[in-house]
Structure formats: C-alpha cells, structure tokens
N, C-alpha and C. Protein backbone atom coordinates (compact mmCIF):
# COMPACT_ATOMS: atom_id res chain seq x y z
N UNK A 1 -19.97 177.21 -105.82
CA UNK A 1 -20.69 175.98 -105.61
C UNK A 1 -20.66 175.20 -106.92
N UNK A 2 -20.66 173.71 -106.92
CA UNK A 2 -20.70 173.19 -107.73
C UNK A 2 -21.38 171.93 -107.91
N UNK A 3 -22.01 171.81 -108.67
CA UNK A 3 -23.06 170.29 -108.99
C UNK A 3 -22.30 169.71 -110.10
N UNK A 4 -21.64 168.31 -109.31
CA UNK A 4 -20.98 167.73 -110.19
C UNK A 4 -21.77 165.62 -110.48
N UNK A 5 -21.89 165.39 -111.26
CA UNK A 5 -22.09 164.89 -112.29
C UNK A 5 -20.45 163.85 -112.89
N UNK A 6 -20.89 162.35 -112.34
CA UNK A 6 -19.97 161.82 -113.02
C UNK A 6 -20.65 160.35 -113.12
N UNK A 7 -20.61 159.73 -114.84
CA UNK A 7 -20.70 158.63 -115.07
C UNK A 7 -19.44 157.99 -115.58
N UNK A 8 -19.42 156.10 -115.40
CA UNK A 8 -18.91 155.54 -115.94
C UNK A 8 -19.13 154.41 -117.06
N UNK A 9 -18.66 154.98 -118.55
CA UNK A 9 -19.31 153.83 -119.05
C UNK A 9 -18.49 152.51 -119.28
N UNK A 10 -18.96 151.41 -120.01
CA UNK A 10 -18.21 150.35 -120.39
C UNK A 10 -18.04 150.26 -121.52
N UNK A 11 -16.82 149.89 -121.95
CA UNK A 11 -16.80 149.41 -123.78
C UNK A 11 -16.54 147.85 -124.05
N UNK A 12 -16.83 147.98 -125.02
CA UNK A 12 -16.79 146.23 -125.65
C UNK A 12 -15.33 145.65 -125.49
N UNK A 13 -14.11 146.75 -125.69
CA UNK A 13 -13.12 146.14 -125.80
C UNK A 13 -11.54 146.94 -125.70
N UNK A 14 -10.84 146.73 -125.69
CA UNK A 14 -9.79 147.47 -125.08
C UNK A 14 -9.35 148.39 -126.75
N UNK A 15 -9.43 148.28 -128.08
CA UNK A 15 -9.82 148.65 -128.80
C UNK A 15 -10.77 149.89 -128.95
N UNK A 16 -12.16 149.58 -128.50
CA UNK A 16 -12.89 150.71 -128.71
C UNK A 16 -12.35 151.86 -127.53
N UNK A 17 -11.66 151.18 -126.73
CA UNK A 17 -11.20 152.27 -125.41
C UNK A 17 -10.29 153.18 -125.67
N UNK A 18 -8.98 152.35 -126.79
CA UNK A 18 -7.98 153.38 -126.97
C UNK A 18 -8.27 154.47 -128.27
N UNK A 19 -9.67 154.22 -129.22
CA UNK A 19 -10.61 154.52 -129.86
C UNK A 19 -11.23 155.70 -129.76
N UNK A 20 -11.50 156.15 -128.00
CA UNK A 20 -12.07 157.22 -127.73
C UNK A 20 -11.41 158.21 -126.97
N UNK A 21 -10.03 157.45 -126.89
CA UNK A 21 -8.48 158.33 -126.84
C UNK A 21 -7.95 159.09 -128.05
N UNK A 22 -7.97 158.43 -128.79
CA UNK A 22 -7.64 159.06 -130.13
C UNK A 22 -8.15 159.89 -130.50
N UNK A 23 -9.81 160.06 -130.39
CA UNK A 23 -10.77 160.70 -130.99
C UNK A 23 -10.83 161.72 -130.03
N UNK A 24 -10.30 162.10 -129.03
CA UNK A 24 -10.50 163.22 -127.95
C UNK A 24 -9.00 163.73 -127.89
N UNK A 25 -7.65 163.19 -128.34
CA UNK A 25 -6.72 163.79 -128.15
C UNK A 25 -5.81 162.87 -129.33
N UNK A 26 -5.75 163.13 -130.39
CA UNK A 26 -5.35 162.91 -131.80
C UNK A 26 -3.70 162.76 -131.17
N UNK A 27 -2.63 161.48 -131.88
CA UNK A 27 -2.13 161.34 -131.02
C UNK A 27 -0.85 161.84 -131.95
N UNK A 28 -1.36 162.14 -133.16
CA UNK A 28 0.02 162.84 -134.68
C UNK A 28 0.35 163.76 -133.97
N UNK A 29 -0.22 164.78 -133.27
CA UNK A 29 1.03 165.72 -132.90
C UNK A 29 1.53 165.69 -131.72
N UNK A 30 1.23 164.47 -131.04
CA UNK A 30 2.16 163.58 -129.63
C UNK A 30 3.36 162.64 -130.26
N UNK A 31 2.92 161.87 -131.18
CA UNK A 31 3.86 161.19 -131.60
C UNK A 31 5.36 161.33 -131.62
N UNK A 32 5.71 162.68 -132.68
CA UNK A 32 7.01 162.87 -133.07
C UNK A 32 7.33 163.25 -131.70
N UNK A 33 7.24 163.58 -130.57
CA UNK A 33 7.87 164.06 -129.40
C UNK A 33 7.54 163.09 -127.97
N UNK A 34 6.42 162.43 -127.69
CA UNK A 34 6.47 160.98 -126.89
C UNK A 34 6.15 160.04 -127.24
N UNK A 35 6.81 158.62 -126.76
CA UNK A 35 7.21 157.91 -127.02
C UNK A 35 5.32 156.66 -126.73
N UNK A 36 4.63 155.87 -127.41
CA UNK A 36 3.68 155.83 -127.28
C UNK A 36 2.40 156.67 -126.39
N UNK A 37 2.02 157.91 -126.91
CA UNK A 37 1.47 158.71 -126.40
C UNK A 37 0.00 158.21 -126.08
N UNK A 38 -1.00 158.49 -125.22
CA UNK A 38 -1.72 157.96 -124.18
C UNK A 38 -2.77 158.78 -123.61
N UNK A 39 -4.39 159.26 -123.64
CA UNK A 39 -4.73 159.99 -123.23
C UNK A 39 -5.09 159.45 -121.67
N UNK A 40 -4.47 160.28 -120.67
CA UNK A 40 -5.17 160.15 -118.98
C UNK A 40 -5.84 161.04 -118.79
N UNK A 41 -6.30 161.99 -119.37
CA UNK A 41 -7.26 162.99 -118.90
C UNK A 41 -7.32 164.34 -120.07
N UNK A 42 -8.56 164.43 -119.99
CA UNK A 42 -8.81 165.47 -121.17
C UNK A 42 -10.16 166.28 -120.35
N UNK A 43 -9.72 167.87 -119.99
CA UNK A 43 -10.89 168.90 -119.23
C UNK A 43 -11.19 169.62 -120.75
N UNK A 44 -12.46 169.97 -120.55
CA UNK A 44 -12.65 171.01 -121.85
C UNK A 44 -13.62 171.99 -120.84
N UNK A 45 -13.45 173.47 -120.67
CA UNK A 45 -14.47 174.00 -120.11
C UNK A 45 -15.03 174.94 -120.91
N UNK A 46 -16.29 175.19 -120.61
CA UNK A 46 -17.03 176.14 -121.32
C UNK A 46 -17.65 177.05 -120.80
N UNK A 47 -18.54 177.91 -121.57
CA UNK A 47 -18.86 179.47 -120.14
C UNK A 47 -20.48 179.23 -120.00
N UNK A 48 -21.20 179.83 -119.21
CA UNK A 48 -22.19 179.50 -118.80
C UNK A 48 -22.80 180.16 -119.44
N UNK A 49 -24.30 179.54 -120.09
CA UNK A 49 -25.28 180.28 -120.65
C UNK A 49 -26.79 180.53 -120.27
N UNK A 50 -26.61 180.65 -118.65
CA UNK A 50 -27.82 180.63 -117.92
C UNK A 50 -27.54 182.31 -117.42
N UNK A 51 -27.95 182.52 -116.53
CA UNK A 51 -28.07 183.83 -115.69
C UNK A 51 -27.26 183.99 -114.51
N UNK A 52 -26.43 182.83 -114.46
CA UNK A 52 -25.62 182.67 -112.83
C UNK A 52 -23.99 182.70 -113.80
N UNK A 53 -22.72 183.41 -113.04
CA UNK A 53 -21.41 183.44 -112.98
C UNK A 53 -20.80 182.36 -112.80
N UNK A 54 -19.86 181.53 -113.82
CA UNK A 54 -19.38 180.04 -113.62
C UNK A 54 -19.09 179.60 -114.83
N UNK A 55 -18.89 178.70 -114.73
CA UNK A 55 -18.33 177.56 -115.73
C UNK A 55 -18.76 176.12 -115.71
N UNK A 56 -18.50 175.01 -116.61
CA UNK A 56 -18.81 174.05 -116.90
C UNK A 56 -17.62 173.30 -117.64
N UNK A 57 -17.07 172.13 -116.68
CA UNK A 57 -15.61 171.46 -116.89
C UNK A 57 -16.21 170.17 -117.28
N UNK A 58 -15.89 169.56 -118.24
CA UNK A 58 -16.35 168.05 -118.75
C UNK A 58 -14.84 167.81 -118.68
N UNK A 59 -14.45 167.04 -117.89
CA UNK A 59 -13.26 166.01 -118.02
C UNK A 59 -13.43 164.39 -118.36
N UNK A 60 -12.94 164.05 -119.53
CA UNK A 60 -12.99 162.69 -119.76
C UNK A 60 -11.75 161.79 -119.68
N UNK A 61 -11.78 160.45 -118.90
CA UNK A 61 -10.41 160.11 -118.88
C UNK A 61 -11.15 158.66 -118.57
N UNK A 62 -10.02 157.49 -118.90
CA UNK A 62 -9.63 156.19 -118.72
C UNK A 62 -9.77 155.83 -117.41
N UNK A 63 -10.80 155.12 -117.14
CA UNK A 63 -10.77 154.64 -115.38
C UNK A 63 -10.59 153.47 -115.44
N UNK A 64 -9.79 152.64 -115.80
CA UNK A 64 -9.54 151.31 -115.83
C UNK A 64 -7.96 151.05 -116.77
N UNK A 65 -7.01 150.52 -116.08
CA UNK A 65 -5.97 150.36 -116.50
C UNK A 65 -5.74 149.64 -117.69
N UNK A 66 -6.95 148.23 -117.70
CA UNK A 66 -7.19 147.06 -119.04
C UNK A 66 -8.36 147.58 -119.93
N UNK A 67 -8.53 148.55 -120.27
CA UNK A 67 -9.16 149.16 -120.91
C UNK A 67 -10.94 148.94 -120.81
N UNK A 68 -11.19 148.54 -119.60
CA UNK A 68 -12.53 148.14 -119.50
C UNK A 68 -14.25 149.71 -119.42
N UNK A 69 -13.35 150.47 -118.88
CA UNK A 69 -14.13 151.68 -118.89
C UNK A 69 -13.63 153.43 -119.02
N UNK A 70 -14.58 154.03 -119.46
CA UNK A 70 -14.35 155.40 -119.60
C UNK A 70 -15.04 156.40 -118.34
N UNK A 71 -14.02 157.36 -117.94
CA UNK A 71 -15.28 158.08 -117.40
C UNK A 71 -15.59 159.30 -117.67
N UNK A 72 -16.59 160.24 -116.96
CA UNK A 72 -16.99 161.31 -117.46
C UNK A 72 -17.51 162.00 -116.64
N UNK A 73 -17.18 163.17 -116.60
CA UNK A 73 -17.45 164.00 -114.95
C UNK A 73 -17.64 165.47 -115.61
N UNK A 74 -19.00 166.27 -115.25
CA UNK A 74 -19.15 167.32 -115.13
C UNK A 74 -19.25 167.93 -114.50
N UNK A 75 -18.63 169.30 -114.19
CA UNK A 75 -18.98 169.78 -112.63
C UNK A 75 -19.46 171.06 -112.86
N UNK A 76 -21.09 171.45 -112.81
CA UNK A 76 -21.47 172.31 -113.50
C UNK A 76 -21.07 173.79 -112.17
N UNK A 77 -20.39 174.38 -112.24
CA UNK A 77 -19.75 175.34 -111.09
C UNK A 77 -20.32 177.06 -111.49
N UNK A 78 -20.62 176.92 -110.03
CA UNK A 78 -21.81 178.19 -110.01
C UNK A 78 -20.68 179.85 -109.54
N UNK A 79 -20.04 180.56 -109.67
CA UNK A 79 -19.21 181.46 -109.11
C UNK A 79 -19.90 182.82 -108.62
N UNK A 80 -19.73 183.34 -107.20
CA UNK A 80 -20.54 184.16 -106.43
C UNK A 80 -20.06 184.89 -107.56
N UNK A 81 -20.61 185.96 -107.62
CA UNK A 81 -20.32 187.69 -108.19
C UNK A 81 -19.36 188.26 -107.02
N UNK A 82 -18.02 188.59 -107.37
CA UNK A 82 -17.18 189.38 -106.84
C UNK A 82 -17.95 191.34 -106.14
N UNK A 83 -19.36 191.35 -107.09
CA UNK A 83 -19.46 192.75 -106.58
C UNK A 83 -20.86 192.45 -105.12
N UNK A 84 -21.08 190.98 -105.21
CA UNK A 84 -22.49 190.95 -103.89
C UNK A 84 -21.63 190.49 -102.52
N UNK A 85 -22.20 190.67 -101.97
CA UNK A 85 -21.61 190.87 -100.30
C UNK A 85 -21.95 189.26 -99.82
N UNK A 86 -21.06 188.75 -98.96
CA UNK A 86 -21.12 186.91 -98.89
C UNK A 86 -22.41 187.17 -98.72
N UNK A 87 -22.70 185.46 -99.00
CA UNK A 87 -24.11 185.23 -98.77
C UNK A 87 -23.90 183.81 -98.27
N UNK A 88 -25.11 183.02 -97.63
CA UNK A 88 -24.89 181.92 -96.80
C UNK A 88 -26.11 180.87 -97.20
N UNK A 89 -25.55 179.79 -96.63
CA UNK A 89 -26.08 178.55 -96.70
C UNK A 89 -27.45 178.51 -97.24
N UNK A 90 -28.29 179.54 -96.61
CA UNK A 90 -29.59 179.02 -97.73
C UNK A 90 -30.17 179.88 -99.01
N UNK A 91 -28.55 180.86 -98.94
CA UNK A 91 -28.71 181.34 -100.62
C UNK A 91 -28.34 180.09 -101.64
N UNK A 92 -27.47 179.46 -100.85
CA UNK A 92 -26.87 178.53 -101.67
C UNK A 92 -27.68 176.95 -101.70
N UNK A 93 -28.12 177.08 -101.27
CA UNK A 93 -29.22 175.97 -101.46
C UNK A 93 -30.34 176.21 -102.15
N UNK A 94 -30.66 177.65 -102.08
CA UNK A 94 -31.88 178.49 -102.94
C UNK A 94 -30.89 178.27 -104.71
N UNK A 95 -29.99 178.84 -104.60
CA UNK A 95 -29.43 178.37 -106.40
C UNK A 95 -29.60 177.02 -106.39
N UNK A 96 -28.90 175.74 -105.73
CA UNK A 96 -29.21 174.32 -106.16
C UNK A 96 -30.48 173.74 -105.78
N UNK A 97 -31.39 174.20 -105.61
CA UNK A 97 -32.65 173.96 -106.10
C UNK A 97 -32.89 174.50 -107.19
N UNK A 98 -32.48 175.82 -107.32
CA UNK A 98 -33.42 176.13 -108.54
C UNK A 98 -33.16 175.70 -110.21
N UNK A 99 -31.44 175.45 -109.85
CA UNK A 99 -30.94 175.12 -110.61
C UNK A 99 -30.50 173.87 -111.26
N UNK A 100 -30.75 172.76 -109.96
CA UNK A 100 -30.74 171.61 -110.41
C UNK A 100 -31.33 170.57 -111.44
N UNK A 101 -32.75 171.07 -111.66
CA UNK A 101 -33.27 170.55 -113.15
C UNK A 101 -32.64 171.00 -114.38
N UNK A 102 -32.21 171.81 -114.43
CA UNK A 102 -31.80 172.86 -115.81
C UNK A 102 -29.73 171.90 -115.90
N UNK A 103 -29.31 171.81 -114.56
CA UNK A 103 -27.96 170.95 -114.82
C UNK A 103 -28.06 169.55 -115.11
N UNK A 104 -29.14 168.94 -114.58
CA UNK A 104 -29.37 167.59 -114.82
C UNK A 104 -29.89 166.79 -116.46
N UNK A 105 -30.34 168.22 -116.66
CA UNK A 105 -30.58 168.13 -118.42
C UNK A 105 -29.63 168.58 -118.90
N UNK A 106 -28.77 169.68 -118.46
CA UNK A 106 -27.43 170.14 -119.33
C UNK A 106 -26.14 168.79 -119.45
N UNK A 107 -26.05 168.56 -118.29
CA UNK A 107 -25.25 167.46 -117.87
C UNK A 107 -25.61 166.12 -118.50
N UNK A 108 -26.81 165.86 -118.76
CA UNK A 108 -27.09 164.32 -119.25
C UNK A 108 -26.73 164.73 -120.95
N UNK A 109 -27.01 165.72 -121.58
CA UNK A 109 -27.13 166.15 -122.85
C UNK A 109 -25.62 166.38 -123.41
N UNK A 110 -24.42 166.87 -122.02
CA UNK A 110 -23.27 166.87 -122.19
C UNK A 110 -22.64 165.47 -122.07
N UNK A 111 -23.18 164.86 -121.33
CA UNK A 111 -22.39 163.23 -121.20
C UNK A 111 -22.97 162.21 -122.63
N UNK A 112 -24.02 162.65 -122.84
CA UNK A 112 -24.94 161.96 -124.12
C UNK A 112 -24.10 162.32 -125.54
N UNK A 113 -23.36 163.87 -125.31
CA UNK A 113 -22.88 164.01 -126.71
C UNK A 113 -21.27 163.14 -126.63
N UNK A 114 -20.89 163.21 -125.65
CA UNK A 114 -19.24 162.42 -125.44
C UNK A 114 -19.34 161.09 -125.86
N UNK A 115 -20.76 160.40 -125.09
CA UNK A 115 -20.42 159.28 -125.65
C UNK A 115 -20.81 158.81 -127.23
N UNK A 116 -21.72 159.65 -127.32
CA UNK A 116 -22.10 159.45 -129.29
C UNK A 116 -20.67 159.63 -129.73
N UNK A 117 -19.67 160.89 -129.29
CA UNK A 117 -18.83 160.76 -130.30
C UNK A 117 -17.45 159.80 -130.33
N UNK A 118 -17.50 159.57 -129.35
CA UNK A 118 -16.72 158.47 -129.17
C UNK A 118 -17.23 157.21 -129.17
C-alpha cells in the first residue's frame, strides 16, 4: 500500500528551473558524454524508520516544458511482511489510518527540504 503525496511548485523563471536541475543532478559528469544534458526525473528512495516494512520514493522532475514548474511526489509505500498470511481490506485501512498523520508530516517535511534546497 501506498500514500502518495504530490505537489507542484512554481518558479520565478525558466532560470531558477534549470537551477534546481543542476542542483539535483550536476550536469559535469553528463557533459563529456551527452550532448546538452537535462534533468527529466530524479527518484531517491530511502528505508523506513517507523515500525511498518517499505520504503519512501521522492521523485523530482520538470512538469512544464517552458520551465514554469517543478514537481514533487512522494509515495510513502507500506510492504506486507512476506512471513504474515494475506490480510484484507480493513487491515489495510487500519495501517492508513493509523499512519496517515505520521506521513503527512514526513511527507510535508520531505517536500519542505527539496524545495529549500533548490
């Protein structure tokens, strides 16, 4: 299961856009091998530090061809335990309740640091 999380922001200018390309995928060691190199998408995942099996994918990429916006998508992903026996619909609604305050602060705190650094 997964609670995903996606904003879009705006920048001042097609400048600050290719700005937060650079700064997420440095383009010196694209250069010598393509030919104006270009970030379309950048995933970074990380491991979970709650009590549930999963991961956490922040993908950031260019949603606008004229450089008008960035976007930003987390998909905070919950993974059954391979050793519990299926479980159904209102186990899984029992985790996104319980868990949904704790992603909505992880997630705003993860989209809050992308855009400071860019």
């Amino acid at each position: 299961m997964g609670i995903n999380w996606w904003v879009i922001c705006t920048v001042d200018d097609v400048e600050q856009w290719h700005a937060a390309g650079h700064k997420l995928a440095p383009k010196e060691i694209w250069s010598p091998v393509l030919k104006q190199p270009g970030l379309r998408a950048i995933t970074i995942s990380g491991e979970r530090e709650d009590e549930y099996t999963g991961y956490i994918n922040v993908t950031v990429e260019p949603c606008q061809p004229n450089g008008s916006g960035i976007s930003i998508r987390v998909n905070d992903h919950y993974q059954i335990k391979e050793d519990k026996p299926a479980i159904g619909a209102a186990d899984i609604m029992d985790i996104l309740v319980k868990s949904w305050p704790a992603s909505d602060s992880r997630s705003s705190k993860i989209i809050e640091a992308v855009v400071k650094s860019i």
